[in-house]
N, C-alpha and C. Protein backbone atom coordinates (compact mmCIF):
# COMPACT_ATOMS: atom_id res chain seq x y z
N UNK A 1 -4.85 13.33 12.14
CA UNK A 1 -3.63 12.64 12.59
C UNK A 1 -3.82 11.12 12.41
N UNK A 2 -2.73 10.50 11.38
CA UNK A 2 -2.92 9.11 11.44
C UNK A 2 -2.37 8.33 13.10
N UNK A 3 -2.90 7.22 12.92
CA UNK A 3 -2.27 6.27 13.74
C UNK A 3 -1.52 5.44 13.24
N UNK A 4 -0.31 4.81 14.10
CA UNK A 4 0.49 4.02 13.35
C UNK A 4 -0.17 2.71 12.77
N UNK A 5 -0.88 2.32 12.95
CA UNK A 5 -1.84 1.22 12.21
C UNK A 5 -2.41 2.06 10.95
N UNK A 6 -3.04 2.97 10.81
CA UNK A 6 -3.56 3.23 9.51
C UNK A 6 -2.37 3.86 8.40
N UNK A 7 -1.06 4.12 9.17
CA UNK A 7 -0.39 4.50 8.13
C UNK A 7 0.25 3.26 7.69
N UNK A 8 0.75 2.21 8.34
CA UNK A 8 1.15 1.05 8.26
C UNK A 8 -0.16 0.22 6.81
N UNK A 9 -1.52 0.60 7.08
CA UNK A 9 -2.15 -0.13 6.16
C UNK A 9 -1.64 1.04 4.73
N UNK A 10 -1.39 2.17 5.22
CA UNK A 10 -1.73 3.07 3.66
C UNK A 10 -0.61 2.60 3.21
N UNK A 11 0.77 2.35 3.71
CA UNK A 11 2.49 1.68 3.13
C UNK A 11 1.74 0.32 2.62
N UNK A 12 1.29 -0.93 3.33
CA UNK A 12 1.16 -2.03 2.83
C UNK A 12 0.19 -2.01 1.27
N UNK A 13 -1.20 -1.06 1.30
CA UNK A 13 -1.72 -0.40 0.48
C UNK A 13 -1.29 -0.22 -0.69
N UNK A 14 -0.25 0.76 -0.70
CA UNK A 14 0.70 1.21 -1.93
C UNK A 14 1.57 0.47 -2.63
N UNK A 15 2.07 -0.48 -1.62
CA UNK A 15 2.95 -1.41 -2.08
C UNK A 15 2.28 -2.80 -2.40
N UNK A 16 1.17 -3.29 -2.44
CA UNK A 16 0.61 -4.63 -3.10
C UNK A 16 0.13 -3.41 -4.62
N UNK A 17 -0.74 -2.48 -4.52
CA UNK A 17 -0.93 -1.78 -5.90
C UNK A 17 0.04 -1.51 -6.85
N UNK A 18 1.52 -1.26 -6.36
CA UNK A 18 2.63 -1.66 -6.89
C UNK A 18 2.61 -2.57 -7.79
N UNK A 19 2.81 -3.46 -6.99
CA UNK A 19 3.09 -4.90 -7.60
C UNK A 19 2.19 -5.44 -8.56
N UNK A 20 0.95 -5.02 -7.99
CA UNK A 20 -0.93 -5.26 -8.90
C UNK A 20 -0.24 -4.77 -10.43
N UNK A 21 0.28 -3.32 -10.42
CA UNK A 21 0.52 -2.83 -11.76
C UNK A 21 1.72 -3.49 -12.43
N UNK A 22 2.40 -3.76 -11.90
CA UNK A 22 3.42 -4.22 -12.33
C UNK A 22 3.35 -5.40 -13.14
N UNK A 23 2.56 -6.60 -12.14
CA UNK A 23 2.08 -8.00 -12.63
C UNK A 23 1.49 -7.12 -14.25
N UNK A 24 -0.02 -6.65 -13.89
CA UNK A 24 -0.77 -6.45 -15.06
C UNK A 24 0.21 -5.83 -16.48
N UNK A 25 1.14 -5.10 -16.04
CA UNK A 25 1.55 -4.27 -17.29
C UNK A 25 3.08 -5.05 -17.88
């Protein structure tokens, strides 16, 4: 069971790697 802090990091997580790919490609 997450906690709302670690799911909050896995959303912020996903969404800078987003952007990481995005910049790069």
């Amino acid at each position: 069971m997450l906690t709302k802090h670690e799911v909050h990091v896995e959303m912020t997580r996903r969404h800078y790697v987003g952007l990481f790919h995005r910049v790069l490609g």
